[in-house]
Protein backbone atom coordinates (compact mmCIF):
# COMPACT_ATOMS: atom_id res chain seq x y z
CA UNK A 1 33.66 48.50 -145.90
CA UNK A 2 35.65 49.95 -142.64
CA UNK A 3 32.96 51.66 -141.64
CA UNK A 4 29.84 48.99 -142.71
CA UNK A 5 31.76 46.51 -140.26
CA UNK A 6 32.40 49.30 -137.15
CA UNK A 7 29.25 50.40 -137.43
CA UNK A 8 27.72 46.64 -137.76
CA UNK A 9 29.55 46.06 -134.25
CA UNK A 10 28.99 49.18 -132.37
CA UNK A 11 25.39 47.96 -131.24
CA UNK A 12 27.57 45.04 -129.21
CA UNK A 13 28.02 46.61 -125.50
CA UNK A 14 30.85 44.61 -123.92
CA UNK A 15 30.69 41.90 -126.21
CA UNK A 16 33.66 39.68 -125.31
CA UNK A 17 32.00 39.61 -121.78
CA UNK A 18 28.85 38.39 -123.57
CA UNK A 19 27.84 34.63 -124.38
CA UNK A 20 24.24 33.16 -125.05
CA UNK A 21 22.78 29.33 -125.69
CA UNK A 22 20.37 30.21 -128.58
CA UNK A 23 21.76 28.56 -131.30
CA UNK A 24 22.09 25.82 -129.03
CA UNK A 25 18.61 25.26 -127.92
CA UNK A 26 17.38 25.98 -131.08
CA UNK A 27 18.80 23.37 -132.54
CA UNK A 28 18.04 20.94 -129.89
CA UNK A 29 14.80 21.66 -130.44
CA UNK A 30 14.71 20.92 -134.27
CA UNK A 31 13.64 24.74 -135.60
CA UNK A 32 14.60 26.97 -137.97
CA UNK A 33 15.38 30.67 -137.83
CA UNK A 34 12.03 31.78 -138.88
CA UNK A 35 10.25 29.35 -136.46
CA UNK A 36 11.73 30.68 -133.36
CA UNK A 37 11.04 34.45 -135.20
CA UNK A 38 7.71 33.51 -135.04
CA UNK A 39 7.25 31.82 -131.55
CA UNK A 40 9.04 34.65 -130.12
CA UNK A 41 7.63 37.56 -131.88
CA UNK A 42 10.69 38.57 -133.40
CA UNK A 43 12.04 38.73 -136.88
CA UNK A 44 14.21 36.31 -138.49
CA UNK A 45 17.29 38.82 -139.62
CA UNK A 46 17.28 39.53 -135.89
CA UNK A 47 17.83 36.26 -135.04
CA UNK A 48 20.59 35.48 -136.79
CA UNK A 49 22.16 39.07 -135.46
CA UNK A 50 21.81 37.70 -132.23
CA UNK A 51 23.08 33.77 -132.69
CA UNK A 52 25.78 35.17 -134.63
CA UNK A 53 26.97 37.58 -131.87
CA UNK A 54 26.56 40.84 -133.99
CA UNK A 55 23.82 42.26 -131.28
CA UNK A 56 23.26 42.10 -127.67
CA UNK A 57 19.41 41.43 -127.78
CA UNK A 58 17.23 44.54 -125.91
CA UNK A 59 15.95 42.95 -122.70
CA UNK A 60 12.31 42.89 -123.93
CA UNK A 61 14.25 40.51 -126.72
CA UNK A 62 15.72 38.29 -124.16
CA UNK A 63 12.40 37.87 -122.33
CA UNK A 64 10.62 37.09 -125.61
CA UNK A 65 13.13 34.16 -126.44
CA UNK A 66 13.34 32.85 -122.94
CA UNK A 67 9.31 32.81 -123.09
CA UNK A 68 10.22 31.00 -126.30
CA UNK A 69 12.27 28.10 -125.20
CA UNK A 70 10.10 27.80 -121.84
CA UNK A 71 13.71 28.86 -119.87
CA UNK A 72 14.98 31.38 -117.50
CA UNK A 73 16.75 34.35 -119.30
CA UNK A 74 19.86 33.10 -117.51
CA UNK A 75 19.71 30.15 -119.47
CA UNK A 76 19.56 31.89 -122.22
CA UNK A 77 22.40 34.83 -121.56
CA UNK A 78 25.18 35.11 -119.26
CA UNK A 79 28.22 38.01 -118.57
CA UNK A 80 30.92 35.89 -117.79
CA UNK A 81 33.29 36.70 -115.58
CA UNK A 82 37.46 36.43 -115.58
CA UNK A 83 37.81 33.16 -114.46
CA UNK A 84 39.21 29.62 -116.39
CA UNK A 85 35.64 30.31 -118.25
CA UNK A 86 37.37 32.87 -120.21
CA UNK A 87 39.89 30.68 -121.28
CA UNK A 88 40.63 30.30 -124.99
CA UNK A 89 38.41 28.81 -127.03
CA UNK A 90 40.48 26.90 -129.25
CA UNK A 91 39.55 25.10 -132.76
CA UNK A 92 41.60 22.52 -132.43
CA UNK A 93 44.43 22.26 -129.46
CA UNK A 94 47.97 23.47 -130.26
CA UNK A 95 50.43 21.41 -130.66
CA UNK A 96 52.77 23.15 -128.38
CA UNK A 97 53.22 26.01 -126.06
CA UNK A 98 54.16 28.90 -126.39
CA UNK A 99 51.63 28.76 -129.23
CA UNK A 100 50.94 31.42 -131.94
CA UNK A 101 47.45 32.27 -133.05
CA UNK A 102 45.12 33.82 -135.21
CA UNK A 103 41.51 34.76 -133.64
CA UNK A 104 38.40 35.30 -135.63
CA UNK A 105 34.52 36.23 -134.34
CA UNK A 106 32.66 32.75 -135.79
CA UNK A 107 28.75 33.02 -134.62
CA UNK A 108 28.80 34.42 -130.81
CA UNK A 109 32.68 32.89 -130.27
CA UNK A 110 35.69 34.22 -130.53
CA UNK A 111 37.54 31.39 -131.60
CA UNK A 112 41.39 30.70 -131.79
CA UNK A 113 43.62 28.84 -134.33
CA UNK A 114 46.98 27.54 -133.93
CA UNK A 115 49.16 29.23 -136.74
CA UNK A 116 49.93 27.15 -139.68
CA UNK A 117 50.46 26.47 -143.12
CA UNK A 118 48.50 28.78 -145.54
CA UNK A 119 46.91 28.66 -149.06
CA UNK A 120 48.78 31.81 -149.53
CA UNK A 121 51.82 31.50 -146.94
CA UNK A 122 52.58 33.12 -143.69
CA UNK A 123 50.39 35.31 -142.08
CA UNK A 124 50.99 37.47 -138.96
CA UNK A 125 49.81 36.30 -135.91
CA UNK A 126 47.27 37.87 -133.99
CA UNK A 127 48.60 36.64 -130.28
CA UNK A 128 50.78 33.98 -128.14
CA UNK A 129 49.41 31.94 -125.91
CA UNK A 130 51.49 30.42 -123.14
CA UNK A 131 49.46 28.01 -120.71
CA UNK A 132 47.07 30.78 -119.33
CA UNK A 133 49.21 34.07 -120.52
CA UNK A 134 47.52 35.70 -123.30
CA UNK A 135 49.72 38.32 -125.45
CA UNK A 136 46.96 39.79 -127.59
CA UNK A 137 48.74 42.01 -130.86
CA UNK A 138 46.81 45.14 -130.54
CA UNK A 139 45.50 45.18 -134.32
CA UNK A 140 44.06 41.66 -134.14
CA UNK A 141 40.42 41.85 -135.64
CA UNK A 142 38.41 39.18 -134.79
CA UNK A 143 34.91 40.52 -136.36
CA UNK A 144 37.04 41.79 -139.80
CA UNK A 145 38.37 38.30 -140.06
CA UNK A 146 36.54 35.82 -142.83
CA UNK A 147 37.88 32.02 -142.34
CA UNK A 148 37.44 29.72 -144.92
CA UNK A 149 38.66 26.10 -145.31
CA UNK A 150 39.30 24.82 -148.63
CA UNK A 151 41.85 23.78 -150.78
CA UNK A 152 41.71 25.83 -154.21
CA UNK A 153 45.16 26.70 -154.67
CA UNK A 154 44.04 30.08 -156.54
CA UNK A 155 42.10 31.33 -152.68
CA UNK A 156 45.07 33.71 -152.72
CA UNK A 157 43.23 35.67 -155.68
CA UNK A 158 40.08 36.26 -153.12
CA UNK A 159 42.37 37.36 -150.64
CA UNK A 160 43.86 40.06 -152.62
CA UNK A 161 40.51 40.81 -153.90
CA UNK A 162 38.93 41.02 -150.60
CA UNK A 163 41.72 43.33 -149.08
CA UNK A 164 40.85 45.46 -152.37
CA UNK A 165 37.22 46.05 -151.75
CA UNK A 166 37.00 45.89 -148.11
CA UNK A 167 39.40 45.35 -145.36
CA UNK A 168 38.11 41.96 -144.43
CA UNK A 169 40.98 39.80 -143.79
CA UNK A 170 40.61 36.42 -145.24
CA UNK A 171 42.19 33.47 -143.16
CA UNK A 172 42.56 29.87 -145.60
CA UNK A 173 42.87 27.05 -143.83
CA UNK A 174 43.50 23.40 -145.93
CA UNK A 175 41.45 21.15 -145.69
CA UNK A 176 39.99 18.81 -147.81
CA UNK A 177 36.32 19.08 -148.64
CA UNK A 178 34.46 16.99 -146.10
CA UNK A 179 36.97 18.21 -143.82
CA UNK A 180 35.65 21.60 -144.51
CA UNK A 181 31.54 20.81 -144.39
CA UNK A 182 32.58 19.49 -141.02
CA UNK A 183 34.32 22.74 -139.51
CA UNK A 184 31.28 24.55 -141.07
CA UNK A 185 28.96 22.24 -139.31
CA UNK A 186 30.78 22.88 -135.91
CA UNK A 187 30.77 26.61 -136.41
CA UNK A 188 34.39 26.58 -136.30
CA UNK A 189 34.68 28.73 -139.62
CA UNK A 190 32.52 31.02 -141.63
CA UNK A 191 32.79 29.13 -145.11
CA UNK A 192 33.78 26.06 -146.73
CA UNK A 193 35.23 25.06 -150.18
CA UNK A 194 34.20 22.08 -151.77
CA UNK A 195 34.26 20.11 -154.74
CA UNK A 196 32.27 17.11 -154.27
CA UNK A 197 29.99 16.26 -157.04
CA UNK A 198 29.57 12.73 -158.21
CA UNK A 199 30.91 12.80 -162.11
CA UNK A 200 27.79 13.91 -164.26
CA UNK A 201 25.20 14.52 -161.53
CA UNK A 202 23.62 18.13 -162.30
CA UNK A 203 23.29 18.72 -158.86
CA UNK A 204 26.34 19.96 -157.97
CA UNK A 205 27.82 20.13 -154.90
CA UNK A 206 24.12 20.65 -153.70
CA UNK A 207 23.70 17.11 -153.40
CA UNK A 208 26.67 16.55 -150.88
CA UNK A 209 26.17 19.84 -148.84
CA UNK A 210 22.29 18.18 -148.60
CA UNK A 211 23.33 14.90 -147.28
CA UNK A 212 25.73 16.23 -144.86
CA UNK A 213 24.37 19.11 -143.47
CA UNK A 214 20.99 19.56 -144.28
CA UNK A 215 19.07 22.75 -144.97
CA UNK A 216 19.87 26.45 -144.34
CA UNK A 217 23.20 26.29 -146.44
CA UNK A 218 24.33 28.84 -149.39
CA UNK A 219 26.60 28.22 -152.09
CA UNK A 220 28.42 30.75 -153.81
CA UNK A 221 29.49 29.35 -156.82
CA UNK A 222 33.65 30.17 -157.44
CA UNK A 223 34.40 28.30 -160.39
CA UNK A 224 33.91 25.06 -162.78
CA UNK A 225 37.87 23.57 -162.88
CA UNK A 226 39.52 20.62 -164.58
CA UNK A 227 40.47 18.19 -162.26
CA UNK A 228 42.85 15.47 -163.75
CA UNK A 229 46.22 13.63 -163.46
CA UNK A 230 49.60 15.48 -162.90
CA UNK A 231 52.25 13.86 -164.38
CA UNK A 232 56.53 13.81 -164.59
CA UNK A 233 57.43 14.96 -167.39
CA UNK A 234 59.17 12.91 -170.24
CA UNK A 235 57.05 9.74 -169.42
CA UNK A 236 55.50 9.83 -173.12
CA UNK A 237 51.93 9.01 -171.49
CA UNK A 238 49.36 10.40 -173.55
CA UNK A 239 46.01 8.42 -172.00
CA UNK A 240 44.99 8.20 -168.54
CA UNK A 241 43.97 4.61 -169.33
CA UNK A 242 47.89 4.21 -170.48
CA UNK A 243 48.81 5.69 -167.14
CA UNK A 244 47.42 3.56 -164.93
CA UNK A 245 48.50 0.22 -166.96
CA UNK A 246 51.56 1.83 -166.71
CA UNK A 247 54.19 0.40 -163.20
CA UNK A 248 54.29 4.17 -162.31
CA UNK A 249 54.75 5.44 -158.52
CA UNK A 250 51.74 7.44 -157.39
CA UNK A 251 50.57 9.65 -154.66
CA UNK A 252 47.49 9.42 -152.95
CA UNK A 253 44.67 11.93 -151.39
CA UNK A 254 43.66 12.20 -148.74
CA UNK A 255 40.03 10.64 -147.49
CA UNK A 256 37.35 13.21 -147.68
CA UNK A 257 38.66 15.00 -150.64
CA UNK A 258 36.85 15.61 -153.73
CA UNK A 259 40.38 14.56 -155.54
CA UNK A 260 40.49 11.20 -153.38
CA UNK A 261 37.29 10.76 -155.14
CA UNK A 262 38.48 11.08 -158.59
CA UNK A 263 41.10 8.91 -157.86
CA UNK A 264 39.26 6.35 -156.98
CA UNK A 265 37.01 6.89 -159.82
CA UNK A 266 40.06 6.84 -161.98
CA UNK A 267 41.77 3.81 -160.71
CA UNK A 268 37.99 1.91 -159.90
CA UNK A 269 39.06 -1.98 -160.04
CA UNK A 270 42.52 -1.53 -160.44
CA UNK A 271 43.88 -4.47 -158.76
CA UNK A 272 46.50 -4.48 -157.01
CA UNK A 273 46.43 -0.67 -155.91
CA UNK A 274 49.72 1.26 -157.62
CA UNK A 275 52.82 2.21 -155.93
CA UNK A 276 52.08 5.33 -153.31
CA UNK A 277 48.58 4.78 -153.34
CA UNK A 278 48.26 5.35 -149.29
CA UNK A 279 50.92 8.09 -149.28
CA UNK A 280 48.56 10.83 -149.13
CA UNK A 281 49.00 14.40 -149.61
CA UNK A 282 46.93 16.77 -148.15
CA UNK A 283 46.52 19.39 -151.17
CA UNK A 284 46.79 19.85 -155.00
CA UNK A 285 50.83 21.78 -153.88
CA UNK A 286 51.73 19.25 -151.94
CA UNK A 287 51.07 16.43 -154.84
CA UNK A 288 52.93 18.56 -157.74
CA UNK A 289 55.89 18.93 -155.50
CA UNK A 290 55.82 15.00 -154.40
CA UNK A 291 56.24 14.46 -158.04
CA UNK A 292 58.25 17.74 -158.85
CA UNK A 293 60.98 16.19 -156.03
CA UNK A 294 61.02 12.38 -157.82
CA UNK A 295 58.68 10.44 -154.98
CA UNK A 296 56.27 10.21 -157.15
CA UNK A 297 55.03 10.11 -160.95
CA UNK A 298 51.70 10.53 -160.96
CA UNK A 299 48.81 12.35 -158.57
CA UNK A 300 45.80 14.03 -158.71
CA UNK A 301 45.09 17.73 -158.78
CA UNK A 302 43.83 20.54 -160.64
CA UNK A 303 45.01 21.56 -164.02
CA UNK A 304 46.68 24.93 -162.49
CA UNK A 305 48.95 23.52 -159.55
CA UNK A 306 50.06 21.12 -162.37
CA UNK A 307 51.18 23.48 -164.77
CA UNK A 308 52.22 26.13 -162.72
CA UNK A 309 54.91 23.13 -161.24
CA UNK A 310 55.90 22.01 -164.89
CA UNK A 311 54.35 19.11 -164.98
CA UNK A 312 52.53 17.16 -167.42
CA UNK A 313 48.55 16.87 -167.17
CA UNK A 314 45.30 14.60 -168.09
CA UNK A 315 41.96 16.31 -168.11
CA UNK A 316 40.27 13.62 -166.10
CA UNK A 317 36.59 15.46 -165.33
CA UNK A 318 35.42 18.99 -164.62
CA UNK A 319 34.30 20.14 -161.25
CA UNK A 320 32.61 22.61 -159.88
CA UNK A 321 34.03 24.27 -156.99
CA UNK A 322 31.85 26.32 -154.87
CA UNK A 323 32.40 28.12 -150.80
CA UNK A 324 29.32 26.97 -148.74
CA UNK A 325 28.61 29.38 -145.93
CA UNK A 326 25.64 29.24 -143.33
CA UNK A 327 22.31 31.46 -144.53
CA UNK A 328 21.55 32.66 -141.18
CA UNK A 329 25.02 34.45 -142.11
CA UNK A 330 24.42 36.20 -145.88
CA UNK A 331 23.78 39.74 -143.82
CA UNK A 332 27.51 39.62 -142.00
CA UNK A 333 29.87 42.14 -143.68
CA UNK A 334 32.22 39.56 -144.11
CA UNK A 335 30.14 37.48 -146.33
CA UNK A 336 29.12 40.68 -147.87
CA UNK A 337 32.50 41.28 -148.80
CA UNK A 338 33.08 38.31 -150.10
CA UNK A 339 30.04 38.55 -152.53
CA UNK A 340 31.20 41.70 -153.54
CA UNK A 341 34.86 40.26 -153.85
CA UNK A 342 33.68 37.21 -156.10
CA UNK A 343 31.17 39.34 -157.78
CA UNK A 344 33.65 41.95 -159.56
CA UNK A 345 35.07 42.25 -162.46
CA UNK A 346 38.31 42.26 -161.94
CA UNK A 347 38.66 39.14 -159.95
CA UNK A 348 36.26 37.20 -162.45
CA UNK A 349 38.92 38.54 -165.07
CA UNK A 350 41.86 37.01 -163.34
CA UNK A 351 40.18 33.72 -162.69
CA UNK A 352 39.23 33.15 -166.24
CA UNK A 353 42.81 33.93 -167.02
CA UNK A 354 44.08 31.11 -165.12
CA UNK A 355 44.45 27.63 -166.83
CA UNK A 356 41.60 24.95 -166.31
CA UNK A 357 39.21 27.56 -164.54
CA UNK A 358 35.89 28.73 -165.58
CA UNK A 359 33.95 31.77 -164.68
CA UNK A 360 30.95 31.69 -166.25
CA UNK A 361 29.02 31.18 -163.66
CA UNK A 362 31.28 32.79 -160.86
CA UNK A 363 29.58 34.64 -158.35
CA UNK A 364 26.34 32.53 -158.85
CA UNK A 365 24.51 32.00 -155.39
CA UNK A 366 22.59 28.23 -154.80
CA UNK A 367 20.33 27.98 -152.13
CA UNK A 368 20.34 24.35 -150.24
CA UNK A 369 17.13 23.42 -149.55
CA UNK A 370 16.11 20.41 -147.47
């Protein structure tokens, strides 16, 4: 996979000096990939090469897209030069300076992320920024770097997995699941996790990913989970129904999660709210170890994070948890990887070994039509 990814790049000539607007106008303009192919005469797989930065277009490409959007090639394309223009792009802003960073290639970009807390821990950072000083690591690899924001506490397994079959490195950010859709929306990372099916609908997560982000969206189906209520143990509570009767201290989710939904499904007309209810934690760790630590007795997460704490749990509903990613993207050796990563049989192996997972259907891709 070293060489698929080297030899996807090596068609970009001074890339890093290299920005373009076609994504953007585009999408102003309300059209698809294959409806600019067609008004410019080109094909659609080289359209996404181009908006996603993995080719400099030939000049009789430029003048075709230009001709396209009724603009000047300029418009279009630019070499920028070393001025504040080539400052950082930054995600989100750090919180402090000097700041430490990872960088990955999303779409024509080279974005930065303040370093932070992991699904699987501490990674090395690729740079430090300081005001305008840049100390770039020299084996920082912005195009071999897949970012994904999610909050499965078993991503680690796709990490190892992808490091196995290619040397993609995989960077997890937390985030809750609208959270996610809305980085993915913004171009600010390649795929999201999500888990935000309404309880019984057989659409899936196709449903949400519809409403909020519209058409040209993939889903590569991870795994079906049980989703429930995490427990201290020694309570003797036997019933979710007996749990919330019960004066017990909870901890909330956060809004936008698929677990703040089943919450709220859980406790729907519970009146007042229990104990904790707006102390939110931000991922299925952080609630076992609010309960692990006494502030709380009860929370929401997935069966795994549960048991894997020592904790009691209550099958509440079963999810399916899927990565969305963009299809102008399914030919980028990163996503590759990560279909090949999902796809194997050792990884489907070791997720069906873990408690409360599913892999049936891992590996399954659902196209989001509009």
């Amino acid at each position: 996979m070293t060489d698929t990814i080297q030899s996807y790049y090596d068609t970009i000539v001074s890339k890093r000096s290299f920005q373009h607007r076609v994504q953007q106008q585009r999408s102003a303009r309300g059209w698809s990939q294959d409806e600019l192919a067609r008004r410019a005469g080109l094909s659609r797989t080289a359209i996404s090469a181009i908006e996603t930065g993995r080719v400099v277009p030939s000049t009789a490409a430029a003048l075709s897209l230009a001709e396209a959007f009724d603009c000047r090639v300029e418009d279009l394309f630019l070499l920028a030069g070393r001025s504040r223009r080539d400052a950082p792009r930054w995600a989100w802003a750090p919180a402090a300076a000097p700041a430490r960073f990872w960088r990955a290639a999303v779409g024509p970009d080279s974005i930065f992320y303040p370093v932070e807390r992991t699904s699987i821990g501490l990674l090395p950072a690729d740079g430090i920024a300081d005001g305008e000083k840049l100390a770039l690591h020299p084996n920082a690899d912005p195009q071999g770097t897949l970012v994904l924001a999610g909050c499965d506490p078993a991503v680690g397994l796709i990490a190892a997995e992808l490091a196995r079959v290619s040397s993609v490195r995989l960077l997890p950010l937390i985030r809750p699941s609208r959270q996610s859709l809305d980085l993915l929306r913004q171009n600010l990372v390649h795929v999201a996790g999500i888990h935000l099916q309404d309880p019984g609908s057989p659409r899936g997560n196709r449903q949400a990913v519809r409403q909020l982000l519209g058409r040209g969206y993939k889903l590569l189906h991870l795994t079906r989970w049980q989703e429930g209520l995490a427990l201290a143990p020694g309570l003797g509570i036997k019933s979710i129904p007996k749990a919330v009767s019960a004066n017990l201290r909870w901890v909330g989710r956060v809004e936008g999660s698929g677990a703040r939904r089943c919450l709220d499904w859980i406790l729907e007309g519970r009146s007042p709210l229990p104990a904790g209810y707006h102390h939110v934690a931000p991922d299925h760790s952080a609630v076992v170890e609010t309960i692990r630590t006494g502030w709380a007795q009860a929370g929401i997460c997935v069966r795994l994070s549960a048991l894997e704490a020592g904790l009691d749990f209550l099958v509440a509903r079963e999810e399916d948890y899927d990565l969305c990613y963009r299809e102008e993207m399914e030919d980028d050796p990163r996503i590759q990887a990560l279909l090949e990563a999902v796809r194997s049989h050792s990884f489907r192996r070791t997720l069906a070994e873990l408690p409360g997972y599913q892999s049936a259907r891992t590996g399954e891709l659902i196209s989001v039509s509009g």
